[in-house]
PDB file of N, CA and C in Angstrom:
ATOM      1  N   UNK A   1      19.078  21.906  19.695  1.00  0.00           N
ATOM      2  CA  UNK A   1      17.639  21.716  19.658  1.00  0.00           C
ATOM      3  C   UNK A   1      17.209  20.998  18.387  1.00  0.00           C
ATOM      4  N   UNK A   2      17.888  21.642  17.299  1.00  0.00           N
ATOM      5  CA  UNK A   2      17.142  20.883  16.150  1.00  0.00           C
ATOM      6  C   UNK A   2      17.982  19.306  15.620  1.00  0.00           C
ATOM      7  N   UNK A   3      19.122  19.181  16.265  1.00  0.00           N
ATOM      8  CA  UNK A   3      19.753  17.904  16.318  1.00  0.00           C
ATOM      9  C   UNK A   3      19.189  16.780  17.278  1.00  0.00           C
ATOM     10  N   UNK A   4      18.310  17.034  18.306  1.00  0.00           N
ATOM     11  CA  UNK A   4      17.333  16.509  19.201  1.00  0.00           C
ATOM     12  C   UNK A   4      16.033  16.074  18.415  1.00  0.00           C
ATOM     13  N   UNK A   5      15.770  17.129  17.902  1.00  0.00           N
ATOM     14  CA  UNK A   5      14.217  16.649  17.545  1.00  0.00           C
ATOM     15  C   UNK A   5      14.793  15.729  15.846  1.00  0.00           C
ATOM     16  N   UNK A   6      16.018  15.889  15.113  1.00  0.00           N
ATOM     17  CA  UNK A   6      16.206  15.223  13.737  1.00  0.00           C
ATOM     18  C   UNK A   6      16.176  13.438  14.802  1.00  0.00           C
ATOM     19  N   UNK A   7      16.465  13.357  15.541  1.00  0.00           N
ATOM     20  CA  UNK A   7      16.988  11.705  15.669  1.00  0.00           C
ATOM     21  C   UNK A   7      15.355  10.933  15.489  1.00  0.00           C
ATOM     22  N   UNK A   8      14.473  11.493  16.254  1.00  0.00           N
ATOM     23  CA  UNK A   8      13.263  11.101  16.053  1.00  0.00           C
ATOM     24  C   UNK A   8      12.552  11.457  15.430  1.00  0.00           C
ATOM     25  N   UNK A   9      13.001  11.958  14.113  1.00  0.00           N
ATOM     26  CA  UNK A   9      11.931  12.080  12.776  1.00  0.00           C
ATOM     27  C   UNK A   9      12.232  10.913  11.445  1.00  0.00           C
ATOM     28  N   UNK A  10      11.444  10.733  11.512  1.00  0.00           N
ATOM     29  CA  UNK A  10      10.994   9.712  10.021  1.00  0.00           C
ATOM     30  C   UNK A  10      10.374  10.364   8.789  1.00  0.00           C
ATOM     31  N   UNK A  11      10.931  10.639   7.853  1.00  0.00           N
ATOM     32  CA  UNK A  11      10.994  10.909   6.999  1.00  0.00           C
ATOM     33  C   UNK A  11       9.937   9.999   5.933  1.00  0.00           C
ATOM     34  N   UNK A  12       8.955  10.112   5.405  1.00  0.00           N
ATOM     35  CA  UNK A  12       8.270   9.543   4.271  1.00  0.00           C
ATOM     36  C   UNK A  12       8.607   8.133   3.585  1.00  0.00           C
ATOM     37  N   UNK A  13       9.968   8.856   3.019  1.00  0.00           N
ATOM     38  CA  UNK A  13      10.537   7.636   2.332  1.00  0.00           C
ATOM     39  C   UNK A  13      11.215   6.798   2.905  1.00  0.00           C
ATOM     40  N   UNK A  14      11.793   7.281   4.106  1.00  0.00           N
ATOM     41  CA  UNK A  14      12.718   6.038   5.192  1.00  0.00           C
ATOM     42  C   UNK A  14      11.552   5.140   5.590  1.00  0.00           C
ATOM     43  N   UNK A  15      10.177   5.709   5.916  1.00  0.00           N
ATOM     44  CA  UNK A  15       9.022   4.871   6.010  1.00  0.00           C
ATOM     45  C   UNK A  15       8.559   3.999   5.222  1.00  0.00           C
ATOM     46  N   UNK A  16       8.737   4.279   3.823  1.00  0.00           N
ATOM     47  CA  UNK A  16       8.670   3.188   2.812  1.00  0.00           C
ATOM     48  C   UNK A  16       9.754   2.263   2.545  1.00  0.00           C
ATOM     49  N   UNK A  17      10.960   3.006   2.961  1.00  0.00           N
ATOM     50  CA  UNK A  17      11.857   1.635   2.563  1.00  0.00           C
ATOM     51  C   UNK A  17      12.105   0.611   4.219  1.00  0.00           C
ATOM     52  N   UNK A  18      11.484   0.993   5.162  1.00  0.00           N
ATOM     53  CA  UNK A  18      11.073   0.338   5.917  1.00  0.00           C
ATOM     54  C   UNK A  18      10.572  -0.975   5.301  1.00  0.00           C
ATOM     55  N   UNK A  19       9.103  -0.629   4.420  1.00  0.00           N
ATOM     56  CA  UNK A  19       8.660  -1.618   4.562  1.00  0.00           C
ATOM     57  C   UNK A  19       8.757  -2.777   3.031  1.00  0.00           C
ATOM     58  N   UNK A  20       9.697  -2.276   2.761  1.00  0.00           N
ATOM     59  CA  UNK A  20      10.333  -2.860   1.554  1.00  0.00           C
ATOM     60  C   UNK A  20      10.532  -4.769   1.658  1.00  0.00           C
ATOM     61  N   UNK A  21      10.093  -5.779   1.278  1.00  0.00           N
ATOM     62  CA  UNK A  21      10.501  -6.773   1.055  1.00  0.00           C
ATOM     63  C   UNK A  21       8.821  -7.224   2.211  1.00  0.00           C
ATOM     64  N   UNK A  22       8.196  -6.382   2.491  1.00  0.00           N
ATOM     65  CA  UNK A  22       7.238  -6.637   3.424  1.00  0.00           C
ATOM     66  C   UNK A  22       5.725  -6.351   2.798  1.00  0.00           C
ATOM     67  N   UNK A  23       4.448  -7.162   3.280  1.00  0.00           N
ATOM     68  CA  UNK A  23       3.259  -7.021   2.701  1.00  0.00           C
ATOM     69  C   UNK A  23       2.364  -5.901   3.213  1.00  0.00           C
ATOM     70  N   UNK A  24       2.001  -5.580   1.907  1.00  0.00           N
ATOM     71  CA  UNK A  24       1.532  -3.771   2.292  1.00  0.00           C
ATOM     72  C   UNK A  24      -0.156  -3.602   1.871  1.00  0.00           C
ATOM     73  N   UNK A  25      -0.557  -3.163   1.738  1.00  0.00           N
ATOM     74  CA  UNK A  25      -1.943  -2.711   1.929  1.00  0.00           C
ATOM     75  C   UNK A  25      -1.933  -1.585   1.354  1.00  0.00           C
ATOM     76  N   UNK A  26      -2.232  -0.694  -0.120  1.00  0.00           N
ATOM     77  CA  UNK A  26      -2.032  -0.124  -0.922  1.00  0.00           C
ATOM     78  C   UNK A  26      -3.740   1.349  -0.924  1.00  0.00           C
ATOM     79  N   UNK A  27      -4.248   1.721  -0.364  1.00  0.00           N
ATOM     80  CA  UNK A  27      -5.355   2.591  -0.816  1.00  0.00           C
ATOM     81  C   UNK A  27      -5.279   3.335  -2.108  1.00  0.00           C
ATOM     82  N   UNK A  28      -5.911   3.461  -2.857  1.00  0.00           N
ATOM     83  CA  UNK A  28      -5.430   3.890  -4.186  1.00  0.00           C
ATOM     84  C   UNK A  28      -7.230   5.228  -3.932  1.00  0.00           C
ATOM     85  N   UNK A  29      -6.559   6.285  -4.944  1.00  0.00           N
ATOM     86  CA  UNK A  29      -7.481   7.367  -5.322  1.00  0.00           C
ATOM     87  C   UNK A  29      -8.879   6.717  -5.372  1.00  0.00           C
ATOM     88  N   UNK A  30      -9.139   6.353  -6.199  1.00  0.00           N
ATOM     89  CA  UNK A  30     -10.278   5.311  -7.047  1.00  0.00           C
ATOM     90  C   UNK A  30     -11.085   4.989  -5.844  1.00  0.00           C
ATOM     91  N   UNK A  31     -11.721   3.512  -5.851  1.00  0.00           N
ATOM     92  CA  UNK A  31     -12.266   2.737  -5.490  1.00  0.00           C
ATOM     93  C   UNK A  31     -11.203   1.429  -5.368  1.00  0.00           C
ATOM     94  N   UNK A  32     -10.059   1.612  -5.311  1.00  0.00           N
ATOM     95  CA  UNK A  32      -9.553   0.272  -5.404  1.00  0.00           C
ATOM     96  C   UNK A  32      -8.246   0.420  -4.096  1.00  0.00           C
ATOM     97  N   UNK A  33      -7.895  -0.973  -3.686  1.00  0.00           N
ATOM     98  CA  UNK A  33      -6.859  -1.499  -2.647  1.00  0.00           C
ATOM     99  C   UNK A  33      -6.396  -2.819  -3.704  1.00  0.00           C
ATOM    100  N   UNK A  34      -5.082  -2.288  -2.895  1.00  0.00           N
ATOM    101  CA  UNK A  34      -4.088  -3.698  -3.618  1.00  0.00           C
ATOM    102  C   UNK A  34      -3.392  -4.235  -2.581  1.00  0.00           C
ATOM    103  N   UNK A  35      -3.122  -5.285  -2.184  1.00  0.00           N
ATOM    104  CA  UNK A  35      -2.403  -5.657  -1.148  1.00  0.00           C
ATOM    105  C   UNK A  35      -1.356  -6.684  -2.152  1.00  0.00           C
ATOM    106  N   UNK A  36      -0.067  -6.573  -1.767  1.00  0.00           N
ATOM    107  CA  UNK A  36       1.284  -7.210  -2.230  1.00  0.00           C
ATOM    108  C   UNK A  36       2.336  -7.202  -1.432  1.00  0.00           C
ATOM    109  N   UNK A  37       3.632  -7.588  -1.984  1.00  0.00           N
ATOM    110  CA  UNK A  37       4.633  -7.089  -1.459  1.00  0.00           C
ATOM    111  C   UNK A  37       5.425  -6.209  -2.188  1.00  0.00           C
ATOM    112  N   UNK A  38       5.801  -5.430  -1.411  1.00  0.00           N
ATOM    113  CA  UNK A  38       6.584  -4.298  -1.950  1.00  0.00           C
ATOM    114  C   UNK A  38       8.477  -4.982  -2.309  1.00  0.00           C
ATOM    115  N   UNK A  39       8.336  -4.450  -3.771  1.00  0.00           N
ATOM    116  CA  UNK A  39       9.542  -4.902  -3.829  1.00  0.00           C
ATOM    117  C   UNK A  39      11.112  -3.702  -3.949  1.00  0.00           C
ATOM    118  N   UNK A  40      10.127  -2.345  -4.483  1.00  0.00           N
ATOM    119  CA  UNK A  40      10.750  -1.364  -4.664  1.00  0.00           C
ATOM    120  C   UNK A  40       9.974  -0.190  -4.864  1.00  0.00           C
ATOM    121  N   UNK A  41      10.833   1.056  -4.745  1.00  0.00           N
ATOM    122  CA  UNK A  41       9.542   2.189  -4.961  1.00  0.00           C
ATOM    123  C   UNK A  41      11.224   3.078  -5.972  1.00  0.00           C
ATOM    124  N   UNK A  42      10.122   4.377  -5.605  1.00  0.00           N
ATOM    125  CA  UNK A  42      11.588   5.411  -6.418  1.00  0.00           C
ATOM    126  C   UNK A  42      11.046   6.757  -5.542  1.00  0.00           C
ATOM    127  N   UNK A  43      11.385   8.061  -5.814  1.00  0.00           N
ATOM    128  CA  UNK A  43      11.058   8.924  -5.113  1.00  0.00           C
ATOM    129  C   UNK A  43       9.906   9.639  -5.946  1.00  0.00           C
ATOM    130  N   UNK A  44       9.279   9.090  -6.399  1.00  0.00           N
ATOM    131  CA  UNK A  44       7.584   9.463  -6.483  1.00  0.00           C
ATOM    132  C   UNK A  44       6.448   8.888  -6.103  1.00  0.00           C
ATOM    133  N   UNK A  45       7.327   7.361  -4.978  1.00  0.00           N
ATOM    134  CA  UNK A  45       6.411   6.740  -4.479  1.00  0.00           C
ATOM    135  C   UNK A  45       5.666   5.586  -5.584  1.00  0.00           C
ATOM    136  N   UNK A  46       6.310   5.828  -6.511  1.00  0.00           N
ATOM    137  CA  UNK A  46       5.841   4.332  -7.806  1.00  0.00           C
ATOM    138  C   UNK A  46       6.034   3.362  -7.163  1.00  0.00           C
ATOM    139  N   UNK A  47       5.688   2.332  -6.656  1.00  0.00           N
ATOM    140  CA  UNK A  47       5.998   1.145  -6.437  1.00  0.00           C
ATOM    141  C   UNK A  47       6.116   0.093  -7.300  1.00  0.00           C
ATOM    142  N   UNK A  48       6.924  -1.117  -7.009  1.00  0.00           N
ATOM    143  CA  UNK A  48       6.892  -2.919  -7.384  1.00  0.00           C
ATOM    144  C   UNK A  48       6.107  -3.256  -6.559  1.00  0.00           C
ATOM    145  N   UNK A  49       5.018  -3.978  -7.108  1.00  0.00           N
ATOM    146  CA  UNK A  49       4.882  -5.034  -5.932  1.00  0.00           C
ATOM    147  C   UNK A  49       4.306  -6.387  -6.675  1.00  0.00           C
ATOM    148  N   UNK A  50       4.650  -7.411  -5.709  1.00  0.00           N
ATOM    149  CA  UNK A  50       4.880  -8.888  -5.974  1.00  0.00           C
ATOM    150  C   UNK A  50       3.639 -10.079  -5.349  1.00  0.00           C
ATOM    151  N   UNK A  51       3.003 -10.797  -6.122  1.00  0.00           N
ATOM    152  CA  UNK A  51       2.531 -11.122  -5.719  1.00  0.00           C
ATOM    153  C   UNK A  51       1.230 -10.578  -4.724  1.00  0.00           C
ATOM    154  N   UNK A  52       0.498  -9.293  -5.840  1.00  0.00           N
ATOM    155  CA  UNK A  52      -0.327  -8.584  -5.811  1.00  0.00           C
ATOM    156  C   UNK A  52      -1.927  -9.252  -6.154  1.00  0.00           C
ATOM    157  N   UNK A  53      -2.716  -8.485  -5.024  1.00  0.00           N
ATOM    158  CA  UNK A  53      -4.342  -9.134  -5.337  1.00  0.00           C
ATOM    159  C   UNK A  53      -4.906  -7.802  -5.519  1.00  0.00           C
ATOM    160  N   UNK A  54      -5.770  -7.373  -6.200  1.00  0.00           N
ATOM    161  CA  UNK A  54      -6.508  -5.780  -6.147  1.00  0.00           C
ATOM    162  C   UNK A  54      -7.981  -6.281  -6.292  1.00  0.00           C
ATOM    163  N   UNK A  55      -8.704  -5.282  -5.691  1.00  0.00           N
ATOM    164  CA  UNK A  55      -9.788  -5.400  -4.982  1.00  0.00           C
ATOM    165  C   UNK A  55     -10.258  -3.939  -5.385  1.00  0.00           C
ATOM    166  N   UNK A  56     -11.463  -4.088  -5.628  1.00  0.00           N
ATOM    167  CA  UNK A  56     -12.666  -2.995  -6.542  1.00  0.00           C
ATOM    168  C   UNK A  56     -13.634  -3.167  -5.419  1.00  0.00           C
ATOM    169  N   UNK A  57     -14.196  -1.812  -4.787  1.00  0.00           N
ATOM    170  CA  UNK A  57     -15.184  -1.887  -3.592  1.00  0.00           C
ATOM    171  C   UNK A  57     -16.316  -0.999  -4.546  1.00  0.00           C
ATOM    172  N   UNK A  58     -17.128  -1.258  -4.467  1.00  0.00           N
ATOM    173  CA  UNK A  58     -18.769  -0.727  -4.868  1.00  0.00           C
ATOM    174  C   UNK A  58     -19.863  -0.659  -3.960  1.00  0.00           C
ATOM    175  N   UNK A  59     -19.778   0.472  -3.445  1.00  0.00           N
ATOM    176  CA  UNK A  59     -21.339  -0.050  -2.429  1.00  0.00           C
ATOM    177  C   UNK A  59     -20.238  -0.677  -1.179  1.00  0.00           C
ATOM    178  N   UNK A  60     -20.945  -1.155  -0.802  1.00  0.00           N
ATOM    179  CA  UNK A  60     -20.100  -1.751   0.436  1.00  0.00           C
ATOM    180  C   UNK A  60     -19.894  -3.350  -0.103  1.00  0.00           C
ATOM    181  N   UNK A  61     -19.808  -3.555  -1.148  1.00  0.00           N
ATOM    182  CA  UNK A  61     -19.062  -5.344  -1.843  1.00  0.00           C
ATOM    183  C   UNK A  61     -17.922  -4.865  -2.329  1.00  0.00           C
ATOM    184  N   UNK A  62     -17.206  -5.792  -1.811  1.00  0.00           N
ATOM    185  CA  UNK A  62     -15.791  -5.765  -2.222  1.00  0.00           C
ATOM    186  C   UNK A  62     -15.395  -7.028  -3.078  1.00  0.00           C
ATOM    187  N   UNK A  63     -14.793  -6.754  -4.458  1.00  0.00           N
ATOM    188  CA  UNK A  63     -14.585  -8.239  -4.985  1.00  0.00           C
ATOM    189  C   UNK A  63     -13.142  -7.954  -5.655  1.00  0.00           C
ATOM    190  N   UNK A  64     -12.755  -9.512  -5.661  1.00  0.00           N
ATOM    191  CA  UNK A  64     -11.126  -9.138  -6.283  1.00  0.00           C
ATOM    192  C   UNK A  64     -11.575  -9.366  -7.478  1.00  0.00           C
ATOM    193  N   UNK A  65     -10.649  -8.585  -8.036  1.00  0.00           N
ATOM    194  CA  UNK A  65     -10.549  -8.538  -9.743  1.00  0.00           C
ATOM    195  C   UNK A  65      -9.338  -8.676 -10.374  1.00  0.00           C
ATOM    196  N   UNK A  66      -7.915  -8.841  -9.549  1.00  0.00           N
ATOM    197  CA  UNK A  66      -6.991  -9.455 -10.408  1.00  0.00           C
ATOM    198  C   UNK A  66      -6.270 -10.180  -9.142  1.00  0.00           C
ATOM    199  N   UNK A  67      -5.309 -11.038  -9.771  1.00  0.00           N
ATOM    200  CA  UNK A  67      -4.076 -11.541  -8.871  1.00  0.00           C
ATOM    201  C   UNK A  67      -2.922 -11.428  -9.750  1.00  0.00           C
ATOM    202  N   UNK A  68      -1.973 -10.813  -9.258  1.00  0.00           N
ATOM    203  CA  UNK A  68      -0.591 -10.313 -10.212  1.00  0.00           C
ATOM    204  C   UNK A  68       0.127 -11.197 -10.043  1.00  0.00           C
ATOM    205  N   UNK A  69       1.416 -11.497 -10.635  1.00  0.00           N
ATOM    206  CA  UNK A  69       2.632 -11.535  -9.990  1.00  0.00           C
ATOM    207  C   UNK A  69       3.377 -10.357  -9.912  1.00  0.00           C
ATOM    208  N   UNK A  70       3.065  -9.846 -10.592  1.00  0.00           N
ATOM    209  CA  UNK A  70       3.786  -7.997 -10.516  1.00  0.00           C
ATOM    210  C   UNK A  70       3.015  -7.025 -10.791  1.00  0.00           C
ATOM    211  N   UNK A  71       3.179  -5.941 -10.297  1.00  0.00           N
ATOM    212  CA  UNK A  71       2.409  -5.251 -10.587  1.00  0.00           C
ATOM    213  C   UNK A  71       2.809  -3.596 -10.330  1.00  0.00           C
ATOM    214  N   UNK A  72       3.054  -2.503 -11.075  1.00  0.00           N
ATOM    215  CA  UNK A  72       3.196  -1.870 -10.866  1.00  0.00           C
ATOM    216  C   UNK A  72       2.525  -0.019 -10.778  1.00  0.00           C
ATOM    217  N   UNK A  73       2.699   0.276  -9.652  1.00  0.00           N
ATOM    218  CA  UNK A  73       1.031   1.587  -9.451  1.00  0.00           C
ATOM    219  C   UNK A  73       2.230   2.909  -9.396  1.00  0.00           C
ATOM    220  N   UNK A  74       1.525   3.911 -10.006  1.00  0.00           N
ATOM    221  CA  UNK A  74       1.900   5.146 -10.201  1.00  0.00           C
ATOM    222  C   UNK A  74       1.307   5.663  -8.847  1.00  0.00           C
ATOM    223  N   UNK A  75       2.541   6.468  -7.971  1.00  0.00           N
ATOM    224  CA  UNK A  75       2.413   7.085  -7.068  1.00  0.00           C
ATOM    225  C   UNK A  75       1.096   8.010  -7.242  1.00  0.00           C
ATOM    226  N   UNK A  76       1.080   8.581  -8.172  1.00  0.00           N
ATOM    227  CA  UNK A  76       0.430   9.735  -8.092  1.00  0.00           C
ATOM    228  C   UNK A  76      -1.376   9.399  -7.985  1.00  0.00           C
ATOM    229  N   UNK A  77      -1.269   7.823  -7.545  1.00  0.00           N
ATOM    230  CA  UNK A  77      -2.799   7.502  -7.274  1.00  0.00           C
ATOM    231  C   UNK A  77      -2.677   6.744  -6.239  1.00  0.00           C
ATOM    232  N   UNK A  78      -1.626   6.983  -5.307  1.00  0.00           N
ATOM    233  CA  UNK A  78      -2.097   6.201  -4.187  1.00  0.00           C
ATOM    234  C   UNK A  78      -2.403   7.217  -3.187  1.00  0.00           C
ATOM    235  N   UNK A  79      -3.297   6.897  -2.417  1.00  0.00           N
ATOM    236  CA  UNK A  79      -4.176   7.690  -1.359  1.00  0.00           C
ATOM    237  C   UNK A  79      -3.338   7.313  -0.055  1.00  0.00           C
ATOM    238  N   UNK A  80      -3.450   6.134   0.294  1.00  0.00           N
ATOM    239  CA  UNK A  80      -2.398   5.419   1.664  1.00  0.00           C
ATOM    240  C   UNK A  80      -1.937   4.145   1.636  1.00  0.00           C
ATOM    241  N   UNK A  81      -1.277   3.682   2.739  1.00  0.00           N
ATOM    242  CA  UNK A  81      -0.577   2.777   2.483  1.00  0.00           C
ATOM    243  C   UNK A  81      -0.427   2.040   4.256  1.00  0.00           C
ATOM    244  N   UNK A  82      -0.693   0.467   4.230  1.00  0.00           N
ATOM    245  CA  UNK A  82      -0.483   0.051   5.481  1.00  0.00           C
ATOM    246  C   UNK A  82       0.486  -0.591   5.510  1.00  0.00           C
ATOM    247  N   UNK A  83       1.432  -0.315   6.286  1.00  0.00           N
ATOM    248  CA  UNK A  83       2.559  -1.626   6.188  1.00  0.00           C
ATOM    249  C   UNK A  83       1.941  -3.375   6.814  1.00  0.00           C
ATOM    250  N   UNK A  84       2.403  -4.273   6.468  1.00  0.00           N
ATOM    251  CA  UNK A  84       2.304  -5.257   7.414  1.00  0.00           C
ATOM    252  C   UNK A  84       1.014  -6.174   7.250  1.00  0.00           C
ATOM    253  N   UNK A  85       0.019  -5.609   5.962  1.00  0.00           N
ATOM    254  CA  UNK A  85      -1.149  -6.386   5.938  1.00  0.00           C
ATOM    255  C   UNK A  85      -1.646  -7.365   4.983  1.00  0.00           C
ATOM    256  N   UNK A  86      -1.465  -8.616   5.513  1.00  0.00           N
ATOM    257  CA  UNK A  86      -1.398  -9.968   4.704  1.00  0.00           C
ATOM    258  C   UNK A  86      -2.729 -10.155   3.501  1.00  0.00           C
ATOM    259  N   UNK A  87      -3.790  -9.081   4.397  1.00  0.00           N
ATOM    260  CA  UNK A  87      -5.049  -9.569   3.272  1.00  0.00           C
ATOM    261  C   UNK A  87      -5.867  -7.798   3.507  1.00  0.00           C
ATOM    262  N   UNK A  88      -6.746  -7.846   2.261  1.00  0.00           N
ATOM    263  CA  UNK A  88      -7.171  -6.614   2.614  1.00  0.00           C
ATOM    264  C   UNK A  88      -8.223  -6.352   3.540  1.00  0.00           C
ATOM    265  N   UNK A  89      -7.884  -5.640   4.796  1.00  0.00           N
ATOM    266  CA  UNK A  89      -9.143  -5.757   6.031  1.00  0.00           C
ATOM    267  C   UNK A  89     -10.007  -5.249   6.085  1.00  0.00           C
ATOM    268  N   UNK A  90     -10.739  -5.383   4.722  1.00  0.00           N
ATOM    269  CA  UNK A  90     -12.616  -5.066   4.749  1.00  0.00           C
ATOM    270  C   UNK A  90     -13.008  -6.038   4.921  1.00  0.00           C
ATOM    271  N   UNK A  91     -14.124  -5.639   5.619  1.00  0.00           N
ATOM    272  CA  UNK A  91     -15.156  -6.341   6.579  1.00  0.00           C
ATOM    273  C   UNK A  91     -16.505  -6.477   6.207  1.00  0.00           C
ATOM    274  N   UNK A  92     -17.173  -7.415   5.697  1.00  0.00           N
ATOM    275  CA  UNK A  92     -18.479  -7.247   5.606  1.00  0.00           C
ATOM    276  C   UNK A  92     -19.173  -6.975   6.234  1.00  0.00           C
ATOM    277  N   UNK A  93     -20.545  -6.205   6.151  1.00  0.00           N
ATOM    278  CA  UNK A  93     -21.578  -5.242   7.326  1.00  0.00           C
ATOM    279  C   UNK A  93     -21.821  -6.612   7.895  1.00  0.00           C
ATOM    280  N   UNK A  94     -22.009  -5.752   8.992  1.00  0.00           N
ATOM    281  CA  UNK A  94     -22.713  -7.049  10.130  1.00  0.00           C
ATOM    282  C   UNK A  94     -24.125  -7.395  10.113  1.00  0.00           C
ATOM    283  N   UNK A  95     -24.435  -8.284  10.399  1.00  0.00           N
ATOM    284  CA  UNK A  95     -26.330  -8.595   9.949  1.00  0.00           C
ATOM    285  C   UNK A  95     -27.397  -8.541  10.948  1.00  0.00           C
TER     286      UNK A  95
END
C-alpha cells in the first residue's frame, strides 16, 4: 500500500529541481515577484536565479525596479513559486 501511493508523490524539492534551468515566477512575503531563471536552490529553498526582473506592486501598479543578471533570494521569504513563467502575469484593472 504505501509503495503504491510513494510512486506518485512529489516531494517539494524534486518539484524544484524540476524546474531548474527553467523560468520561474518567484512570490516573495513582501510586496514583491521576481521572475528569472532558476539556476540552483539548496535545501532551504535559497535560490540562483539568472537573468532576473523584480517587480514592487503598490495599490494595484506594478513597476519593475531592478533587472539582475543574478540574483539571489533567501528562502525564508518566498511565499510561492510558478514554474514556467516568461513574464510576471499581472494584469492591469480593466477600464
Amino acid at each position: 500500500m504505501a509503495s503504491a501511493a510513494a510512486g506518485s508523490t512529489l516531494l517539494p524539492l524534486a518539484l524544484v529541481d524540476k524546474c531548474t534551468g527553467s523560468r520561474i515566477w518567484v512570490l516573495m512575503q513582501d510586496n514583491r515577484e521576481i521572475v528569472g531563471t532558476l539556476r540552483g536552490f539548496d535545501e532551504y529553498v535559497n535560490m540562483v536565479l539568472d537573468d532576473a526582473i523584480e517587480y514592487v506592486t503598490v495599490g494595484t501598479t506594478q513597476t519593475e525596479v531592478a533587472r539582475l543578471e543574478q540574483m539571489l533570494l533567501n528562502g525564508c521569504n518566498i511565499a510561492a513559486m510558478v514554474p514556467g513563467s516568461e513574464a510576471s502575469p499581472f494584469r492591469e484593472p480593466a477600464e
